[in-house]
Protein backbone atom coordinates (compact mmCIF):
# COMPACT_ATOMS: atom_id res chain seq x y z
CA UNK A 1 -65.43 370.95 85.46
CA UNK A 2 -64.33 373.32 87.93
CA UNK A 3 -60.14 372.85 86.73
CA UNK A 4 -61.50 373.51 82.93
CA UNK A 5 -63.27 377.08 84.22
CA UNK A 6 -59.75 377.20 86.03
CA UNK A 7 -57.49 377.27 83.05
CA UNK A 8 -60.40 379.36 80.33
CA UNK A 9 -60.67 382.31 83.32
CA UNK A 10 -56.71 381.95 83.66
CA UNK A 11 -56.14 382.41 79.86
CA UNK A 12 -58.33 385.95 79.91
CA UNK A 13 -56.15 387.78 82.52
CA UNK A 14 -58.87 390.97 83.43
CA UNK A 15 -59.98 391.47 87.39
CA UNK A 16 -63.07 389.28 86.74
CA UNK A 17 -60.04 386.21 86.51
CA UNK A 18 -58.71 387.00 89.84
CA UNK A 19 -62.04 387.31 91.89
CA UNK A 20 -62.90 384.40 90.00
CA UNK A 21 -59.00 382.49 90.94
CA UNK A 22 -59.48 383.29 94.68
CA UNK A 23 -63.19 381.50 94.57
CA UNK A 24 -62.19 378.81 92.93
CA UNK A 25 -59.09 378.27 95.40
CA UNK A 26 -61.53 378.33 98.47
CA UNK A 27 -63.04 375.21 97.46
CA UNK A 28 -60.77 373.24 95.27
CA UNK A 29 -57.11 371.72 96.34
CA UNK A 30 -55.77 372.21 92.81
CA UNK A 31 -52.17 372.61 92.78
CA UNK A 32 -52.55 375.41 90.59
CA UNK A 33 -53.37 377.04 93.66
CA UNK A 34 -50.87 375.90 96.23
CA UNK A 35 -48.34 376.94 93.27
CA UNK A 36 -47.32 380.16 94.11
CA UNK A 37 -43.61 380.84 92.72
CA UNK A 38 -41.16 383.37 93.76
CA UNK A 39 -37.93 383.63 91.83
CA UNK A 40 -36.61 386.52 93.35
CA UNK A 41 -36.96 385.37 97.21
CA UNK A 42 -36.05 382.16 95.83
CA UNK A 43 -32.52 383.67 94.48
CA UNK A 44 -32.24 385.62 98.11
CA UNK A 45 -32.27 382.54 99.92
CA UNK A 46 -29.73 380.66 97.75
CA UNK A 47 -27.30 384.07 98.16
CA UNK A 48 -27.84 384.80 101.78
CA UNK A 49 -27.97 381.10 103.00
CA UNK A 50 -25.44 378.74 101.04
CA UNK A 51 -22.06 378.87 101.83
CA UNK A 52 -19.15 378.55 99.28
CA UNK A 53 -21.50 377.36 96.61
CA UNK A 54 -21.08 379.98 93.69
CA UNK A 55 -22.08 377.08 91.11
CA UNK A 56 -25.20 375.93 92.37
CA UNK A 57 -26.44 379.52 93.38
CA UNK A 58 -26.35 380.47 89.74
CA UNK A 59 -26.83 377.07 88.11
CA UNK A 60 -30.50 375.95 89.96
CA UNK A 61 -31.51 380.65 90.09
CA UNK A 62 -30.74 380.90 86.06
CA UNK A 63 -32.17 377.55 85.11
CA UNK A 64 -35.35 377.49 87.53
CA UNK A 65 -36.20 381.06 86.03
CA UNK A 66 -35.40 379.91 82.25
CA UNK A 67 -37.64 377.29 83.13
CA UNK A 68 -40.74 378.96 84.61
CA UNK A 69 -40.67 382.04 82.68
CA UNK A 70 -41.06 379.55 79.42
CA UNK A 71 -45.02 378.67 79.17
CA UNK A 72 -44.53 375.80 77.06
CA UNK A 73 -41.23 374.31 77.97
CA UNK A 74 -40.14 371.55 75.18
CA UNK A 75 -39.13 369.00 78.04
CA UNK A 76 -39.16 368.77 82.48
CA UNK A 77 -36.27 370.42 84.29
CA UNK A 78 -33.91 367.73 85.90
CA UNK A 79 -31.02 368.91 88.05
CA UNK A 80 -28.39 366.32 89.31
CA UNK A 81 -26.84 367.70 92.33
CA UNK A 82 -23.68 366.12 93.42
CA UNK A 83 -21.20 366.86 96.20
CA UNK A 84 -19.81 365.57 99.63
CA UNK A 85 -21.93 365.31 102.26
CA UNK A 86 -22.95 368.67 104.08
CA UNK A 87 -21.84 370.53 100.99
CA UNK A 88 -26.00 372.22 100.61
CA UNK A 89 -27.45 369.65 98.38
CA UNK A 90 -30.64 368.31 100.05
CA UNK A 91 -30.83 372.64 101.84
CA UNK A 92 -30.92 373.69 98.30
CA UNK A 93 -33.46 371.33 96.99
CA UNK A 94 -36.22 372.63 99.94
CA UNK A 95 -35.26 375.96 99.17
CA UNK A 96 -36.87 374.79 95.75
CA UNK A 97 -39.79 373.45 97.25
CA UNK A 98 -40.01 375.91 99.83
CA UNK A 99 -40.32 378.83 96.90
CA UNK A 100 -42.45 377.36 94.16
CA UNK A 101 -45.17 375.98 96.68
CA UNK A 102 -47.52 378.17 98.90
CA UNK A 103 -47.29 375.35 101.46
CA UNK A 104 -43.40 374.77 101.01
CA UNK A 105 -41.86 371.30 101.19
CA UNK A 106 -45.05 370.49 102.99
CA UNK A 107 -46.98 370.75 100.02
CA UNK A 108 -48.70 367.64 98.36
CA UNK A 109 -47.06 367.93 94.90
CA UNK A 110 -43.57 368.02 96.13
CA UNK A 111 -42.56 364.37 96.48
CA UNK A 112 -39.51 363.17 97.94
CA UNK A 113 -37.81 359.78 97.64
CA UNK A 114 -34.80 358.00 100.10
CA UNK A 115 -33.83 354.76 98.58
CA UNK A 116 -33.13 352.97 101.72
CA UNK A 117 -36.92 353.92 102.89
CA UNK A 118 -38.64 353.68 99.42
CA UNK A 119 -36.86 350.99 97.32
CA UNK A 120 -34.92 349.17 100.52
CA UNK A 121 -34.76 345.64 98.52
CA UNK A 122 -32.37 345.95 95.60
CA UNK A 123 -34.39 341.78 93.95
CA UNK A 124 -37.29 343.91 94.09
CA UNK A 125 -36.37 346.54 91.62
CA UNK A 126 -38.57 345.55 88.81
CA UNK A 127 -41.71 346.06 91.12
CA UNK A 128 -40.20 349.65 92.18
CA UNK A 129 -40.13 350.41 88.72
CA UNK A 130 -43.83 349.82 87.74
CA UNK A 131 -44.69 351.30 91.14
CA UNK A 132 -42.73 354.39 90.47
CA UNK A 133 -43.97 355.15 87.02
CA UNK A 134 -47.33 354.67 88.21
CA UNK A 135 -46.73 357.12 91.03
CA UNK A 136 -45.12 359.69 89.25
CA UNK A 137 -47.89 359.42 86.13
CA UNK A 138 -50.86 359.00 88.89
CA UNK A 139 -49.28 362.74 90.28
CA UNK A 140 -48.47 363.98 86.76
CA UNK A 141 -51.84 363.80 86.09
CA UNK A 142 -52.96 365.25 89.29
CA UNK A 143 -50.59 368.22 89.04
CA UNK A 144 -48.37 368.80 85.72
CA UNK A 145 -46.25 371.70 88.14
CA UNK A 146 -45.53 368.78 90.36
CA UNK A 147 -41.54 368.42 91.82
CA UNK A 148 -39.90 364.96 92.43
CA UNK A 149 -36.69 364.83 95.29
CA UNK A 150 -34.77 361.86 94.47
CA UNK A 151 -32.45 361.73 97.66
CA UNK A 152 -29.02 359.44 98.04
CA UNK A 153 -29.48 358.38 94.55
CA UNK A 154 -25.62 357.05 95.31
CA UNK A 155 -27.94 354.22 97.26
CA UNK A 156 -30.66 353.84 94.68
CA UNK A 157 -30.83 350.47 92.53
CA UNK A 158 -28.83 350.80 89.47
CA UNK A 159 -31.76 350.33 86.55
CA UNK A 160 -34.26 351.73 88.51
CA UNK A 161 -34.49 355.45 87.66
CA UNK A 162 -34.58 354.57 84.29
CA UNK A 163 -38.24 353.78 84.36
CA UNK A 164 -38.13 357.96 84.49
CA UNK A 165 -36.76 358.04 80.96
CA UNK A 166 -39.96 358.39 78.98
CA UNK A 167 -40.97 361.59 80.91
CA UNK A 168 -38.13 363.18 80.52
CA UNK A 169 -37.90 363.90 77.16
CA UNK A 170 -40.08 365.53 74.83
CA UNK A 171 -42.00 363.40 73.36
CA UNK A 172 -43.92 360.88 75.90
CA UNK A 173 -47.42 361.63 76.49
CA UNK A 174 -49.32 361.91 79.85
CA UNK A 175 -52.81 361.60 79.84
CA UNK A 176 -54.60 365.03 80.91
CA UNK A 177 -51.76 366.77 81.42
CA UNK A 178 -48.40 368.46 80.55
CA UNK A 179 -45.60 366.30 81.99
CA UNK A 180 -43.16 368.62 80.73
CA UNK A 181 -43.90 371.12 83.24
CA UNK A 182 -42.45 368.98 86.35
CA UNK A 183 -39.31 369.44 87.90
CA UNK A 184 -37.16 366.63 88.66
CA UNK A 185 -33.97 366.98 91.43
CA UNK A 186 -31.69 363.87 91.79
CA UNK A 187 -28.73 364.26 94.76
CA UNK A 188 -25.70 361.98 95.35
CA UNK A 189 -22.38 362.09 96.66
CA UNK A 190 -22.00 360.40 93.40
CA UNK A 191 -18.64 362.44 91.63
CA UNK A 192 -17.22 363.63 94.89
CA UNK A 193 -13.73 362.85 94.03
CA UNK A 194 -13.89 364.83 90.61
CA UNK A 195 -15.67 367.59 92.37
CA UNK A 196 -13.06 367.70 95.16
CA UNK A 197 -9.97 367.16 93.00
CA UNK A 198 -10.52 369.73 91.00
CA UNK A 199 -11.75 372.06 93.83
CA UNK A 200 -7.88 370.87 95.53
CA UNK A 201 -6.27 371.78 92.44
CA UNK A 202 -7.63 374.92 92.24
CA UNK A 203 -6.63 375.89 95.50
CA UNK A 204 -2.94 374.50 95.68
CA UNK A 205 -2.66 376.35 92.44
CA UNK A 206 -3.76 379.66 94.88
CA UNK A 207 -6.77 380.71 92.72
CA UNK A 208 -9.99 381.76 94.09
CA UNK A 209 -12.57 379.25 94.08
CA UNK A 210 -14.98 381.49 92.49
CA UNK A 211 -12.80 381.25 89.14
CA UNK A 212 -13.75 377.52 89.30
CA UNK A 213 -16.60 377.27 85.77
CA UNK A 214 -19.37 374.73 85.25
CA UNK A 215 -17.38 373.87 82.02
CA UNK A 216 -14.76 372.63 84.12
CA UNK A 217 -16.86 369.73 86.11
CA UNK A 218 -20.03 369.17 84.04
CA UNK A 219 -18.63 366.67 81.34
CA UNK A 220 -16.32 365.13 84.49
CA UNK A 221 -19.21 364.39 86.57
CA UNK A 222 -21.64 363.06 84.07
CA UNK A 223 -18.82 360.54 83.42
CA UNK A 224 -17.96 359.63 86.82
CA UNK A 225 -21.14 359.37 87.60
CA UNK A 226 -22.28 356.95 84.71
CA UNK A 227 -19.31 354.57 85.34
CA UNK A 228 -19.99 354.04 89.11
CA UNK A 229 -21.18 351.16 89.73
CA UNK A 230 -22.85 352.22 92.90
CA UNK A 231 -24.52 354.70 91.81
CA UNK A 232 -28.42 355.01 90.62
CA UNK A 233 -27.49 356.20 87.63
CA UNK A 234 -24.97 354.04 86.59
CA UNK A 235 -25.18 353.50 82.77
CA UNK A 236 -28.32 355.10 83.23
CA UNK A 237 -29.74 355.79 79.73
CA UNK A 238 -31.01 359.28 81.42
CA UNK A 239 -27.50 360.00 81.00
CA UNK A 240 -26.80 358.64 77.50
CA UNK A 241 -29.48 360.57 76.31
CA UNK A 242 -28.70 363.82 77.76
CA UNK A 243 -31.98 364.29 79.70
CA UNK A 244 -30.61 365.90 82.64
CA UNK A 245 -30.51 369.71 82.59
CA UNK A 246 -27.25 370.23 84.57
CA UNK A 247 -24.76 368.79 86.65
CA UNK A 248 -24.50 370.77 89.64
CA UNK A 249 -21.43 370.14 91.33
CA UNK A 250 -21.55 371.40 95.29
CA UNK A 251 -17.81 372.14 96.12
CA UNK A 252 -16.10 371.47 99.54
CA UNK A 253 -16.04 373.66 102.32
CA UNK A 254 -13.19 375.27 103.82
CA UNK A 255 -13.56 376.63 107.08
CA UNK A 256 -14.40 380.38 106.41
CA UNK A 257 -17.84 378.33 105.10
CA UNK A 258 -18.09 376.28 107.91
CA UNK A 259 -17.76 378.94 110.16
CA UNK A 260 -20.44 381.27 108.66
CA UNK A 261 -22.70 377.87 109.02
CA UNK A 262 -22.23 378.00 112.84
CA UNK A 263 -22.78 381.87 113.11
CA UNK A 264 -26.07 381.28 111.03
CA UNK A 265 -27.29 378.64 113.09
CA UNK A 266 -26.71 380.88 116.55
CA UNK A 267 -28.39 383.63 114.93
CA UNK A 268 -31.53 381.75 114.40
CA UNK A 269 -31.34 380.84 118.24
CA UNK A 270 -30.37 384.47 118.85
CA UNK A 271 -26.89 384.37 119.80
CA UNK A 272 -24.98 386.11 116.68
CA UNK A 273 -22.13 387.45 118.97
CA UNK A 274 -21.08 384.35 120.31
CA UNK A 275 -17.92 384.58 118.66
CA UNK A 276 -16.03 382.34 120.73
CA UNK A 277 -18.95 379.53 119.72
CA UNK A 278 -18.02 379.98 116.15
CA UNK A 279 -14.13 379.71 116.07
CA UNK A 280 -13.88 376.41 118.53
CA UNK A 281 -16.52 374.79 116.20
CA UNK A 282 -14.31 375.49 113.28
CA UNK A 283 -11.80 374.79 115.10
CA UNK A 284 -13.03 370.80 116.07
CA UNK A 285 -13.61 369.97 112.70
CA UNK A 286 -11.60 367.88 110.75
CA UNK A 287 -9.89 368.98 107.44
CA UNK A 288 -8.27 367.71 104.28
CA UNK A 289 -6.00 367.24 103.24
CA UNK A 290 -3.81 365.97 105.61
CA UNK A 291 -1.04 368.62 104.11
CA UNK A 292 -3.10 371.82 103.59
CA UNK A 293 -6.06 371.11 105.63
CA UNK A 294 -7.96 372.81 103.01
CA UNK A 295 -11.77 371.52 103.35
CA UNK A 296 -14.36 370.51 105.88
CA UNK A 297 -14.11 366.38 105.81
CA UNK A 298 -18.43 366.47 106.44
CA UNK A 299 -18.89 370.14 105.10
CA UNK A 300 -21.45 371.63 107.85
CA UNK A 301 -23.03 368.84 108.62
CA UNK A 302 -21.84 368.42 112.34
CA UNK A 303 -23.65 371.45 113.16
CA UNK A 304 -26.61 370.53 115.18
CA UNK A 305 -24.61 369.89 118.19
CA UNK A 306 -23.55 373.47 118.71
């Protein structure tokens, strides 16, 4: 009763709607709530805090905003973000969280998944797949806005994702609520090699990476992608029907990025002119290739020991 008085108040937008909003929030855990998004500090934080990643700062700002700005979208929003590891996939997707939820990644309608700790047993993939569309309908129906973090699809069950299909589209139905409102985010290192070799090219050819387009990588990837055989969604019909939003490719780092990763990192712990810190980190790290020493072989990632 109290979500129907919810959505009728919501619909008349007058100051009699907001006192009535915030009373309704003080005793009700409706995510309508909790969700609280910010495009514009959401678009700051991909700018100020990913390195090198001119591709997925505009691809997930642009299609995030397309996407909340339209009341009635026709289907969910599913980004596929792919990349070598320590590229800014997985910082990316809590940036998402962290900006469409009052209570960030903590929130209970942000759900994340890690094959190897959800779906460990690759005989036991038809019972993942009825739970998993139970779960995901069970917290549709709880919260249309809800957000779903696939994580190292590249280690996910081949078949199993595809139990996803239906609710990706536009036509399934979910009882009590509007499915098409959810936002899904797969990540892999699935399409790494296209991503790098054309990144390589680029650079050997001595253009700036910034001239590198989505048109260039987002038929390659969806390709390389569906023909790996290790990956979740190999000749994944999520695929072959076009149900996923964008690629978004997350290109190497050289070590310009990895360096502004380190400075970043001793500014949070209050030591932004330790220089010295910086270089012999970049430094350390290991580059390819072996002629050109171009990119970061684990992208940041080796930070936390600095």
């Amino acid at each position: 009763m109290l979500a129907r008085l919810f959505v009728l108040f919501s619909f008349f937008c007058n100051p009699v709607c907001c006192v009535f909003q915030k009373l309704y929030c003080t005793i009700s855990d409706s995510c309508d709530c909790d969700f609280k998004p910010n495009i514009r500090d959401l678009e700051w934080d991909l700018y100020k805090n990913v390195y090198g990643q001119h591709l997925a700062q505009d691809i997930v700002s642009e299609e995030v905003a397309r996407f909340l700005h339209n009341k009635s979208p026709s289907r969910p929003l599913v980004l596929s973000f792919h990349g070598s590891s320590g590229t800014g996939k997985t910082l990316v997707s809590s940036m998402l969280g962290n900006h469409l939820y009052g209570s960030a990644m903590s929130s209970p309608y942000v759900h994340q998944f890690v094959p190897t700790l959800h779906f460990p047993l690759p005989h036991r993939v038809k019972q993942y797949r009825e739970e998993l569309k139970d779960w995901v309908q069970g917290n549709l129906t709880e919260c249309a806005r809800s957000v779903f973090i696939f994580d190292e699809m590249e280690k996910m069950p081949p078949g199993l994702i595809d139990v996803l299909e239906p609710l990706l589209g536009p036509s399934h139905v979910v009882f009590r609520t509007n499915y098409r409102k959810a936002i899904y985010v797969f990540i892999s290192t699935a399409g790494e090699e296209v991503i790098n070799k054309v990144a390589l090219e680029n650079r050997q050819a001595g253009r700036e990476r910034e001239e590198i387009k989505l048109d260039d990588l987002q038929e390659a990837i969806a390709q390389a992608v569906y023909n790996n055989n290790t990956s979740g969604l190999f000749q994944s019909n999520i695929i072959q029907q076009k149900l996923i939003t964008r690629f978004v490719p997350f290109l190497p780092l050289s070590r310009y990025h990895v360096e502004r990763c380190v400075h970043s990192q001793l500014c949070q712990r209050g030591s932004c002119s330790r220089n010295d810190v910086v270089e012999a980190v970049g430094g350390d790290m290991i580059y390819t290739p072996s002629k050109g020493k171009y990119f970061s072989s684990t992208g940041c990632q080796s930070q936390s020991s600095i």
